[in-house]
ModelCIF file with pLDDT and N, C-alpha, C, O atoms, coordinates in Angstrom:
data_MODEL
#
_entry.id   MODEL 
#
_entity.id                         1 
_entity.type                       polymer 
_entity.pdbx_number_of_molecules   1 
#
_entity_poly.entity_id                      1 
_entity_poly.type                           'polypeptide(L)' 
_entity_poly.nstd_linkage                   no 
_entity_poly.nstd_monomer                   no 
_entity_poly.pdbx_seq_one_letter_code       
;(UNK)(UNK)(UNK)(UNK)(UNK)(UNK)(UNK)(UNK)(UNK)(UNK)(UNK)(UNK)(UNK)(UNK)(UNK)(UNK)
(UNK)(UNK)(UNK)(UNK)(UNK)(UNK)(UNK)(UNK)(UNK)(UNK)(UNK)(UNK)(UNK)(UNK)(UNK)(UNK)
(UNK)(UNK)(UNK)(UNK)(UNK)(UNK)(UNK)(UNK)(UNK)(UNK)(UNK)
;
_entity_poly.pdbx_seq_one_letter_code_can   XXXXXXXXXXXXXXXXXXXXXXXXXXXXXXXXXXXXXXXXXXX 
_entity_poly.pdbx_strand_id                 A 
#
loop_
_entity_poly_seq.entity_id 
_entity_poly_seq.num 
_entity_poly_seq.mon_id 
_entity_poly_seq.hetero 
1 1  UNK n 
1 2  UNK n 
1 3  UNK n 
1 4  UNK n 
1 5  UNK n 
1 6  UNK n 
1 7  UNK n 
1 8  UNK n 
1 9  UNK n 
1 10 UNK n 
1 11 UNK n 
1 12 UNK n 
1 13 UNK n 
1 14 UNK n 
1 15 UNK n 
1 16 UNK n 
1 17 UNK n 
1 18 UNK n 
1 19 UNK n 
1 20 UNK n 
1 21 UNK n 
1 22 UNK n 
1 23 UNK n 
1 24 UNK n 
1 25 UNK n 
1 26 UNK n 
1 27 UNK n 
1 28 UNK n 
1 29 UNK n 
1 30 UNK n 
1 31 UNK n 
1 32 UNK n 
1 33 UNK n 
1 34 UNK n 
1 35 UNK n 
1 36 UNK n 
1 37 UNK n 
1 38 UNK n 
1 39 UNK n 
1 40 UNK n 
1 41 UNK n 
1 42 UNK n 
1 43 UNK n 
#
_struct_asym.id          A 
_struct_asym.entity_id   1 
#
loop_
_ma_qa_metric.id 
_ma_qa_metric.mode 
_ma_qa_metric.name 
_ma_qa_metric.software_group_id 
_ma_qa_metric.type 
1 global pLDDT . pLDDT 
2 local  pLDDT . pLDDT 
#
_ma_qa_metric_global.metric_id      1 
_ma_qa_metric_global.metric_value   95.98 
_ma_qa_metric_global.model_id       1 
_ma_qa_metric_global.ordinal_id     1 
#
loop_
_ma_qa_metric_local.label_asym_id 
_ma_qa_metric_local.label_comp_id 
_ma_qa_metric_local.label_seq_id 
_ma_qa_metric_local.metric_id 
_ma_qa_metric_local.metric_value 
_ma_qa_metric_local.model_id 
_ma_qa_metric_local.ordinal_id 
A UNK 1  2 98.00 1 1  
A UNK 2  2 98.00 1 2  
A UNK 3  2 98.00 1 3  
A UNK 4  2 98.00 1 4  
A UNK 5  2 98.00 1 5  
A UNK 6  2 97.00 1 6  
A UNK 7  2 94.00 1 7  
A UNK 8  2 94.00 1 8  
A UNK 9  2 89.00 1 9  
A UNK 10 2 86.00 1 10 
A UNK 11 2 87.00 1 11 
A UNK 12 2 87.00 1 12 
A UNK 13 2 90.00 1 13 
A UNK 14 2 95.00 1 14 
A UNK 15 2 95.00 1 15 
A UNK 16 2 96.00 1 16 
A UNK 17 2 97.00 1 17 
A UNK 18 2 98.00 1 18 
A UNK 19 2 98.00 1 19 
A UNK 20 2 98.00 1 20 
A UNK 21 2 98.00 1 21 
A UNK 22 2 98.00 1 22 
A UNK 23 2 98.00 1 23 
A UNK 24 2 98.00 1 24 
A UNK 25 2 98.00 1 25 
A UNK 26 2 98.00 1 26 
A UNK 27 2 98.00 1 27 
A UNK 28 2 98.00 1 28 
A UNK 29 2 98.00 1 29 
A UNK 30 2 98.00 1 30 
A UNK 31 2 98.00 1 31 
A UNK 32 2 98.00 1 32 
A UNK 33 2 98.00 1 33 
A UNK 34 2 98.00 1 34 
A UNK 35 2 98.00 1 35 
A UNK 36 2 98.00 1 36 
A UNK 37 2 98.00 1 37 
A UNK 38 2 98.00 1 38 
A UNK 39 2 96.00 1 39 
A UNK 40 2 96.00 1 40 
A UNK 41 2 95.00 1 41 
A UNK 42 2 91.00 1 42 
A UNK 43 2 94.00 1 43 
#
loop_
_atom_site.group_PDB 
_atom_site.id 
_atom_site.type_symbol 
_atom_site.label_atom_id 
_atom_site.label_alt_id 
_atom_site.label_comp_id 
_atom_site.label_asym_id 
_atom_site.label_entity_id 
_atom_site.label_seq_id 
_atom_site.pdbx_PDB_ins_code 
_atom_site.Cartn_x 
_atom_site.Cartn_y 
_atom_site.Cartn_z 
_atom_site.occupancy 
_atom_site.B_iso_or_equiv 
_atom_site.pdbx_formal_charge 
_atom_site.auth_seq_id 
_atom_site.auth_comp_id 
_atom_site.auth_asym_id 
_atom_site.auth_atom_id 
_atom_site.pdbx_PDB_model_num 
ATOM 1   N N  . UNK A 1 1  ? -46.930 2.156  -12.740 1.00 98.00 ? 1  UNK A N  1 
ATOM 2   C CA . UNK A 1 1  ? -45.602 1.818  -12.223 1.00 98.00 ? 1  UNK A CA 1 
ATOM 3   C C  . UNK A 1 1  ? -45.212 2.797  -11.126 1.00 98.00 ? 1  UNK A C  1 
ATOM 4   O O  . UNK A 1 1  ? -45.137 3.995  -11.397 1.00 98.00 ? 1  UNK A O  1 
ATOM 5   N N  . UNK A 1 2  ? -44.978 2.376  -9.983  1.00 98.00 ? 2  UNK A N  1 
ATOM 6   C CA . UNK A 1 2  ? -44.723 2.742  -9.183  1.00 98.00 ? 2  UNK A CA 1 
ATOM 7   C C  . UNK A 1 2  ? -43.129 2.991  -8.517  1.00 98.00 ? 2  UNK A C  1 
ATOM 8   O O  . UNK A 1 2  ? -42.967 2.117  -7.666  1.00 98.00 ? 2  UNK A O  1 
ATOM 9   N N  . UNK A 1 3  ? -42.039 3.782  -8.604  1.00 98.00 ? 3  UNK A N  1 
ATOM 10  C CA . UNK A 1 3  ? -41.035 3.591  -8.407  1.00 98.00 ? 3  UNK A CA 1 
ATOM 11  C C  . UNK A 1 3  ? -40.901 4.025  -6.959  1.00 98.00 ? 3  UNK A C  1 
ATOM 12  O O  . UNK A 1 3  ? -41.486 5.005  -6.498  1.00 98.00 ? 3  UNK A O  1 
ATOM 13  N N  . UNK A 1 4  ? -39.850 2.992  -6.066  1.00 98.00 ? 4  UNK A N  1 
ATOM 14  C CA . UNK A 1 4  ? -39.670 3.071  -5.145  1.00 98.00 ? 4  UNK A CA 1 
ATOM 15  C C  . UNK A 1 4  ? -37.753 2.941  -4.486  1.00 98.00 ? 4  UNK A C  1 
ATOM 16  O O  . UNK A 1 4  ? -37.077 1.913  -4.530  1.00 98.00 ? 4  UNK A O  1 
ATOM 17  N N  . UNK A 1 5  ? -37.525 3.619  -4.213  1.00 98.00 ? 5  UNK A N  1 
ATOM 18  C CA . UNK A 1 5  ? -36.049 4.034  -3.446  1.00 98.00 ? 5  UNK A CA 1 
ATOM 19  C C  . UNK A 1 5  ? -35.504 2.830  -2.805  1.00 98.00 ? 5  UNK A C  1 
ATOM 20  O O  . UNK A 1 5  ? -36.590 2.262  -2.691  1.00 98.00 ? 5  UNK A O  1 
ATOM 21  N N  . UNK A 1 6  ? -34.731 2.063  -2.337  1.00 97.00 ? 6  UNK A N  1 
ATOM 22  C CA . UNK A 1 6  ? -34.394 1.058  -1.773  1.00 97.00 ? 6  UNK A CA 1 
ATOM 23  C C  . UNK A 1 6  ? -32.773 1.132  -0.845  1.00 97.00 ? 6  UNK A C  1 
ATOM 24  O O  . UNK A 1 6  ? -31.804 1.188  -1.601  1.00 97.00 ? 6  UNK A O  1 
ATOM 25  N N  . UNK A 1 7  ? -32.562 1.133  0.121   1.00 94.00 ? 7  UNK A N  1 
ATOM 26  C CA . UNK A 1 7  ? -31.216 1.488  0.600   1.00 94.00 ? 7  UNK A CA 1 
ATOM 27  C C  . UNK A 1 7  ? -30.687 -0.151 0.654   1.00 94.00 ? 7  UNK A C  1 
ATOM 28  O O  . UNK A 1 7  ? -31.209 -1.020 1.352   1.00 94.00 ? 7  UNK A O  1 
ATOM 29  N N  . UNK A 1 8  ? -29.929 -0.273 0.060   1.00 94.00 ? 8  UNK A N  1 
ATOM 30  C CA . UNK A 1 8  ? -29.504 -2.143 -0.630  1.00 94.00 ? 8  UNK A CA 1 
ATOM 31  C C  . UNK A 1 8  ? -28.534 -2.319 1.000   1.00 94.00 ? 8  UNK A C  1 
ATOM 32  O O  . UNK A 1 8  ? -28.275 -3.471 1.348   1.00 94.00 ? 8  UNK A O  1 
ATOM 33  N N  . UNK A 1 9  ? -28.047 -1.116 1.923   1.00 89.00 ? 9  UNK A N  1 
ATOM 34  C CA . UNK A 1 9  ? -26.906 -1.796 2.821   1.00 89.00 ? 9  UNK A CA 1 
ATOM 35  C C  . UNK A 1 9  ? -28.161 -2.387 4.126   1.00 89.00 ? 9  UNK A C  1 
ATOM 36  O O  . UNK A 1 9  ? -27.733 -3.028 5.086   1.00 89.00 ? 9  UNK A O  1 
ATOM 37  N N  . UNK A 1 10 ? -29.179 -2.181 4.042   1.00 86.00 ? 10 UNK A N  1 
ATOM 38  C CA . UNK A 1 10 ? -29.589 -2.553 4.927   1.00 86.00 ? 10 UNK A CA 1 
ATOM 39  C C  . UNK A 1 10 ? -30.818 -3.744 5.249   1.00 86.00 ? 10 UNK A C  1 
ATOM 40  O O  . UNK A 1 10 ? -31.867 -3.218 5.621   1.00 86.00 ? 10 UNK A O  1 
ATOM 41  N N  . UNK A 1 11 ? -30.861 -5.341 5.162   1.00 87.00 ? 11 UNK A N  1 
ATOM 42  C CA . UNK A 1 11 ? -31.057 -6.435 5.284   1.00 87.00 ? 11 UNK A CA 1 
ATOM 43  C C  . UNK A 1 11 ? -32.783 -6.219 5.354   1.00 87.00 ? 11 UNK A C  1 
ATOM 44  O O  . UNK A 1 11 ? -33.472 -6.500 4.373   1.00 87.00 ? 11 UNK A O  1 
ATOM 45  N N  . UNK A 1 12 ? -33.433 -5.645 6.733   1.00 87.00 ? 12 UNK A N  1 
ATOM 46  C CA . UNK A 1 12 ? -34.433 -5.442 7.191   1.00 87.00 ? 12 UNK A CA 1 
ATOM 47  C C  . UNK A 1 12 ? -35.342 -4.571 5.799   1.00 87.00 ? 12 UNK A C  1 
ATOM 48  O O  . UNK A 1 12 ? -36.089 -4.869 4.868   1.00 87.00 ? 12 UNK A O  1 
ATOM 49  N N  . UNK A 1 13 ? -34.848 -3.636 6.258   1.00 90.00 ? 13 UNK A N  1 
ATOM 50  C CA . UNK A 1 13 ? -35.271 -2.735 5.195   1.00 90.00 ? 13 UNK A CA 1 
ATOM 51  C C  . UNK A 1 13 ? -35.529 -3.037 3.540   1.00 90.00 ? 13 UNK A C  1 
ATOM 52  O O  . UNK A 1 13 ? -36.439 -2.680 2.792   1.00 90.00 ? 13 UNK A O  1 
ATOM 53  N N  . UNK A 1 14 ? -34.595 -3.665 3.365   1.00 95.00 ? 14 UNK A N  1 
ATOM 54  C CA . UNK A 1 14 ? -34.759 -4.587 2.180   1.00 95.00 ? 14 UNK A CA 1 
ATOM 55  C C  . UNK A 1 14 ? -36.222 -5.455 2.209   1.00 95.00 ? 14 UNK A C  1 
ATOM 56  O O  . UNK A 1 14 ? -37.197 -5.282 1.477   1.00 95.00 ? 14 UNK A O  1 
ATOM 57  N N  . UNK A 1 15 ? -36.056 -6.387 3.237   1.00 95.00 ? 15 UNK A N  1 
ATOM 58  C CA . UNK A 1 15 ? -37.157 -7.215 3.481   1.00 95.00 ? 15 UNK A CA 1 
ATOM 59  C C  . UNK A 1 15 ? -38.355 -6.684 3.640   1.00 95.00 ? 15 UNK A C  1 
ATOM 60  O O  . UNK A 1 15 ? -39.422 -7.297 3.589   1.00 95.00 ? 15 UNK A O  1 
ATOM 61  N N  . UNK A 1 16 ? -38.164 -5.280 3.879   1.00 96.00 ? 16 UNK A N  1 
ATOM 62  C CA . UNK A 1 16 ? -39.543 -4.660 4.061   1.00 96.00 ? 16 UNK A CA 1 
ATOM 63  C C  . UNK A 1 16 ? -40.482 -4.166 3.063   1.00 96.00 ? 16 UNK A C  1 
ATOM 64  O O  . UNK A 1 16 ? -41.693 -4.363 2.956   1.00 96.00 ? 16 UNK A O  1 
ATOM 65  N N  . UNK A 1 17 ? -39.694 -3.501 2.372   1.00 97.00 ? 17 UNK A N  1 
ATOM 66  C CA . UNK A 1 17 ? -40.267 -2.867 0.838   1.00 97.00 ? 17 UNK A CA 1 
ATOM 67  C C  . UNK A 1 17 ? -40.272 -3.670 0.156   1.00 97.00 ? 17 UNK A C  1 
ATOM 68  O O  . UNK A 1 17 ? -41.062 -3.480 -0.769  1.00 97.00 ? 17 UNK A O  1 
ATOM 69  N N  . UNK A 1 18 ? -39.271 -5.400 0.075   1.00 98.00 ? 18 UNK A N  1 
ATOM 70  C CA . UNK A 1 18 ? -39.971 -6.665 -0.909  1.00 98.00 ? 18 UNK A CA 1 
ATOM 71  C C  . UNK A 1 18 ? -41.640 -6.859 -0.685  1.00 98.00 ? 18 UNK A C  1 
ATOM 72  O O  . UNK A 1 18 ? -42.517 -6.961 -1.543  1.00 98.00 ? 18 UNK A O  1 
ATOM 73  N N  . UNK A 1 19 ? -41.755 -6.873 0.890   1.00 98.00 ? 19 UNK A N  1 
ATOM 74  C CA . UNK A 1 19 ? -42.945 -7.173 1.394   1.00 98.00 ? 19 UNK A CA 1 
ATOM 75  C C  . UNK A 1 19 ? -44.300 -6.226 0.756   1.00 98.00 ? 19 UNK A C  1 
ATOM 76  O O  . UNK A 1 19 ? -45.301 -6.720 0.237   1.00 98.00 ? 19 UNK A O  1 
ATOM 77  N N  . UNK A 1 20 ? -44.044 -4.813 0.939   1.00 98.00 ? 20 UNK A N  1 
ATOM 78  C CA . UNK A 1 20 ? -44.620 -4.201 0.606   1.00 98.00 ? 20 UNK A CA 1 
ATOM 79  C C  . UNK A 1 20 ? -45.504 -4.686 -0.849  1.00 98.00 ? 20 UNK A C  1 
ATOM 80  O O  . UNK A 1 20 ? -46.666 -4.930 -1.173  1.00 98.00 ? 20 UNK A O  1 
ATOM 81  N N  . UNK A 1 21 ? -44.193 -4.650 -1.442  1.00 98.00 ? 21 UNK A N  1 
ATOM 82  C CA . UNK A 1 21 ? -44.579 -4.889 -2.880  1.00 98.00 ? 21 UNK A CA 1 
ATOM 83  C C  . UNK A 1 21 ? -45.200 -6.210 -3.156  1.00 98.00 ? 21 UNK A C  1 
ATOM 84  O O  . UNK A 1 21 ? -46.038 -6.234 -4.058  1.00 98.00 ? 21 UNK A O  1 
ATOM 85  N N  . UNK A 1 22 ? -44.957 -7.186 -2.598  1.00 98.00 ? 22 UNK A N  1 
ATOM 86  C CA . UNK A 1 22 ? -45.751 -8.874 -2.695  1.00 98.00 ? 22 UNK A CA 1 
ATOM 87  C C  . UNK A 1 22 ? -47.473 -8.211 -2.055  1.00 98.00 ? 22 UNK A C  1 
ATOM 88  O O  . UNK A 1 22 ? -48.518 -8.294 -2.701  1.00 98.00 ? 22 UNK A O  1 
ATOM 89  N N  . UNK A 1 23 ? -47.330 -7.581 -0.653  1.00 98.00 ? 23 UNK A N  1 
ATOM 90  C CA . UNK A 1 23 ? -48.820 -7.507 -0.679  1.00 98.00 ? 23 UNK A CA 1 
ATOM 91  C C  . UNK A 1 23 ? -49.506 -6.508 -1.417  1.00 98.00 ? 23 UNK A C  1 
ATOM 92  O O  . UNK A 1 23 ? -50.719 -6.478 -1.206  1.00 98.00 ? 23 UNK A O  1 
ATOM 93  N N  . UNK A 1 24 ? -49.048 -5.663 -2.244  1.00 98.00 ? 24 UNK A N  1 
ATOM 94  C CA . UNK A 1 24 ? -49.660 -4.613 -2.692  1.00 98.00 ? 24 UNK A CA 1 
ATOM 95  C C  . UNK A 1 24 ? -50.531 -5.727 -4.070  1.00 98.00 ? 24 UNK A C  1 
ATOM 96  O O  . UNK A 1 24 ? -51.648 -6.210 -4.250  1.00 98.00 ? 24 UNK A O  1 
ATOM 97  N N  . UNK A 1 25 ? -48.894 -5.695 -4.937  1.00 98.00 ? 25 UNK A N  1 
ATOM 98  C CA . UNK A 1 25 ? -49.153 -6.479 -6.297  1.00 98.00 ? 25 UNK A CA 1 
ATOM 99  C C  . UNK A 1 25 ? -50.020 -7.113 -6.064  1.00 98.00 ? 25 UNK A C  1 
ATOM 100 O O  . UNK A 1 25 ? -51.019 -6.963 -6.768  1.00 98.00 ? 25 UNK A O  1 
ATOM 101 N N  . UNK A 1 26 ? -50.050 -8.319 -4.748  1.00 98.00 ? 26 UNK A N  1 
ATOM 102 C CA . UNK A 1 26 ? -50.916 -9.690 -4.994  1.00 98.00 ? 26 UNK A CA 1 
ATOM 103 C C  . UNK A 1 26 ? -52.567 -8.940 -4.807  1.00 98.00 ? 26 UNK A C  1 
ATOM 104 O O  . UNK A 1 26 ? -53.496 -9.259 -5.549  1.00 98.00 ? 26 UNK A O  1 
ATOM 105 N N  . UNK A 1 27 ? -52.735 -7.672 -3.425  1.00 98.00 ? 27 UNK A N  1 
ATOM 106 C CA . UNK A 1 27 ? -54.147 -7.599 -3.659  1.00 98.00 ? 27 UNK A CA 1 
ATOM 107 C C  . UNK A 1 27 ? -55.005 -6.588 -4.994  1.00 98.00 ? 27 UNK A C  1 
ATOM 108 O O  . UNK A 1 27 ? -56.209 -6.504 -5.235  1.00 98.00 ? 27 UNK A O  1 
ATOM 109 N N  . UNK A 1 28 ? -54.100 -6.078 -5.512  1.00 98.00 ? 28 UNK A N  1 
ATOM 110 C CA . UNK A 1 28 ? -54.280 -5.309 -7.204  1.00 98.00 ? 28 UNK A CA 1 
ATOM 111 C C  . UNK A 1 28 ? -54.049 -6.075 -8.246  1.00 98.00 ? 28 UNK A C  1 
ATOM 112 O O  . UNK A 1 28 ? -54.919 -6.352 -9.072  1.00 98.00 ? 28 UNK A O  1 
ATOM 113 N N  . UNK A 1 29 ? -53.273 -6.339 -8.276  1.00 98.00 ? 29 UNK A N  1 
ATOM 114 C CA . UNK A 1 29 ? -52.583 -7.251 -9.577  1.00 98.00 ? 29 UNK A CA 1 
ATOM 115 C C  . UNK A 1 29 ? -52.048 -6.605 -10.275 1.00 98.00 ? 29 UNK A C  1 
ATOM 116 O O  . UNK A 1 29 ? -52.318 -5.488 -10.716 1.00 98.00 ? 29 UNK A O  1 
ATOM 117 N N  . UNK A 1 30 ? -50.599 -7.776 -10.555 1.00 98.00 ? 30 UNK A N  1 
ATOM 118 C CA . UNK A 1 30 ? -49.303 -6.991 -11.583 1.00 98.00 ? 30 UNK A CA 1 
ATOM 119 C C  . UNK A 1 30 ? -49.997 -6.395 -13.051 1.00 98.00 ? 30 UNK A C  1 
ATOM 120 O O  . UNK A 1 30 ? -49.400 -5.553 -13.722 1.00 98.00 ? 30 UNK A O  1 
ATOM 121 N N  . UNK A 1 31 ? -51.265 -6.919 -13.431 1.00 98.00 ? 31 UNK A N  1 
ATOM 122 C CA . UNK A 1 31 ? -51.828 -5.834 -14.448 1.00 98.00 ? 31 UNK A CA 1 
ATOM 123 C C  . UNK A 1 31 ? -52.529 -4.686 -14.312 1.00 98.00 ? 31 UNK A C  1 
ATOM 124 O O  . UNK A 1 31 ? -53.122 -4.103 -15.219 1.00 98.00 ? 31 UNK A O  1 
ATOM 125 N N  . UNK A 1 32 ? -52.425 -4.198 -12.600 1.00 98.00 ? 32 UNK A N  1 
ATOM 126 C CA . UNK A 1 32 ? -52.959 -2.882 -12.685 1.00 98.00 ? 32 UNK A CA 1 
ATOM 127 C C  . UNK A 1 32 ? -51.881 -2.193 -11.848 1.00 98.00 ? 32 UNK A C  1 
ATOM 128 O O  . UNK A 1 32 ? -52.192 -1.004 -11.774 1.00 98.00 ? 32 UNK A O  1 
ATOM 129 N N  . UNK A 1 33 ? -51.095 -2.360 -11.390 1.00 98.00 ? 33 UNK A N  1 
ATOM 130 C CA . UNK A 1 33 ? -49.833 -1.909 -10.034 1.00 98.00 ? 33 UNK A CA 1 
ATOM 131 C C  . UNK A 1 33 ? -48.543 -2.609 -10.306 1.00 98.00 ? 33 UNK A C  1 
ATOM 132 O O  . UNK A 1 33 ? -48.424 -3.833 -10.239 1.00 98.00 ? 33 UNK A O  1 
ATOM 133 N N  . UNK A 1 34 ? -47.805 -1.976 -10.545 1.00 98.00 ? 34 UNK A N  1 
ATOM 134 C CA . UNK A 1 34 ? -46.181 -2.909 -9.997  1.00 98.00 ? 34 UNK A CA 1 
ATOM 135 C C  . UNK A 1 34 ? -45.418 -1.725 -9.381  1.00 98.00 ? 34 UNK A C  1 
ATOM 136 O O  . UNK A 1 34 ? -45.660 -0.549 -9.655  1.00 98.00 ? 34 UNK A O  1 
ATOM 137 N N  . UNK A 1 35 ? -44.430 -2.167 -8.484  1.00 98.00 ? 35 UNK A N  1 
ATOM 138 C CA . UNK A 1 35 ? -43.950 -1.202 -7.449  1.00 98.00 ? 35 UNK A CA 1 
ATOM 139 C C  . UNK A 1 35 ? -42.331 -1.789 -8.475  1.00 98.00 ? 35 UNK A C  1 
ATOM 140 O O  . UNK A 1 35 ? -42.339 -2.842 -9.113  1.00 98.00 ? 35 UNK A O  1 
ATOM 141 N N  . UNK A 1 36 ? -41.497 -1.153 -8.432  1.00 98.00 ? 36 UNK A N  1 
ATOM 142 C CA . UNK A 1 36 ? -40.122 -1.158 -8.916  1.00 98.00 ? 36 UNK A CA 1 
ATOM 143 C C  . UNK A 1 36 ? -39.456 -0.626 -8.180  1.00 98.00 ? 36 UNK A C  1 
ATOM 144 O O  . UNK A 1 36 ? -39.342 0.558  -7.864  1.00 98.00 ? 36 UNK A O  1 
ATOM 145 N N  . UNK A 1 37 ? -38.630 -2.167 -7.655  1.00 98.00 ? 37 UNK A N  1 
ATOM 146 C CA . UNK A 1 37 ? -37.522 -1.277 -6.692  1.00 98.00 ? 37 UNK A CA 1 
ATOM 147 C C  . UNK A 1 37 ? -36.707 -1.009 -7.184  1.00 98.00 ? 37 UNK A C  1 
ATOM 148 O O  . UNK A 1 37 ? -36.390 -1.576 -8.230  1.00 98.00 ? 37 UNK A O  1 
ATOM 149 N N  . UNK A 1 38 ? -35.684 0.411  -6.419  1.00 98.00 ? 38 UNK A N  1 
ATOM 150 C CA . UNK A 1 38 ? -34.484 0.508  -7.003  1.00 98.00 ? 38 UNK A CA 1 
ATOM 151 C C  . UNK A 1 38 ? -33.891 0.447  -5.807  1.00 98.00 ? 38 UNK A C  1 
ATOM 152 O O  . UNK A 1 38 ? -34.118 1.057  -4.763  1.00 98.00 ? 38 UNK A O  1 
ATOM 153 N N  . UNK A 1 39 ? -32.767 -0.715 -6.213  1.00 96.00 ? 39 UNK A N  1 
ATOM 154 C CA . UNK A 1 39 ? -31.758 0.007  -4.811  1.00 96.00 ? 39 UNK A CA 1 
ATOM 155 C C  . UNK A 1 39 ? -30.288 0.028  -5.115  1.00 96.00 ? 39 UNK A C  1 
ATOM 156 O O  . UNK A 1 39 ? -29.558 -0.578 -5.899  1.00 96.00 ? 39 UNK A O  1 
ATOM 157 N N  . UNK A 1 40 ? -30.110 1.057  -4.096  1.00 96.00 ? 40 UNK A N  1 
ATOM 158 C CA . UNK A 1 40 ? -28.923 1.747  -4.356  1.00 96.00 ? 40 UNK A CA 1 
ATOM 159 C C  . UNK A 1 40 ? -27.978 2.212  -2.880  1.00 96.00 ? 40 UNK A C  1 
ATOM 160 O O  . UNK A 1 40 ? -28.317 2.144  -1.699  1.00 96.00 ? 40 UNK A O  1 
ATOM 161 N N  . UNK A 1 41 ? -26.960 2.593  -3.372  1.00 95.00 ? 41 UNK A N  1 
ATOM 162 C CA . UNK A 1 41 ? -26.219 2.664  -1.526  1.00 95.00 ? 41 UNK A CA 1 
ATOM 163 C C  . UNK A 1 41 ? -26.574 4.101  -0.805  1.00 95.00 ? 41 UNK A C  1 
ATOM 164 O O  . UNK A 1 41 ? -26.790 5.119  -1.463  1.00 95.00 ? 41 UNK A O  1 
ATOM 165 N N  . UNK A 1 42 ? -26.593 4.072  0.058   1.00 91.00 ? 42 UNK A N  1 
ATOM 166 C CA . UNK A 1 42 ? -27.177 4.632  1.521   1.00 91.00 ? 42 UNK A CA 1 
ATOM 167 C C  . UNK A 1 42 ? -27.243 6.236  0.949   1.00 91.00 ? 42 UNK A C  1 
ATOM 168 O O  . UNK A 1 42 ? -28.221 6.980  0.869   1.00 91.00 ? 42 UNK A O  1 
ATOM 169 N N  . UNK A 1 43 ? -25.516 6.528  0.503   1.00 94.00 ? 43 UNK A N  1 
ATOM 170 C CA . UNK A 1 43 ? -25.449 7.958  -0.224  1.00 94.00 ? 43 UNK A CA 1 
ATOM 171 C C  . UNK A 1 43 ? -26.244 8.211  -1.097  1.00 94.00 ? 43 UNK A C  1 
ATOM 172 O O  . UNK A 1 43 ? -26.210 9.301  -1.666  1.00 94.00 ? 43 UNK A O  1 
#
């Protein structure tokens, strides 16, 4: 499990680290990798 930081005010950025995580998971697989986002505000 992989935890990862997420700044929720910003659209792009959002879209980016979803991404991340779809290509990571799909070329490992959710039974060996999952990325967990957290997001939270900017502060």
């Amino acid at each position: 499990h992989l935890d990862i930081p997420v700044n929720q005010t910003n659209k792009i950025y959002v879209n980016q680290v979803q991404s991340l995580k779809e290509s990571v998971e799909s070329a490992l697989g959710k039974d060996n990798v999952v990325l967990d986002l957290h997001q939270m505000s900017s502060d």
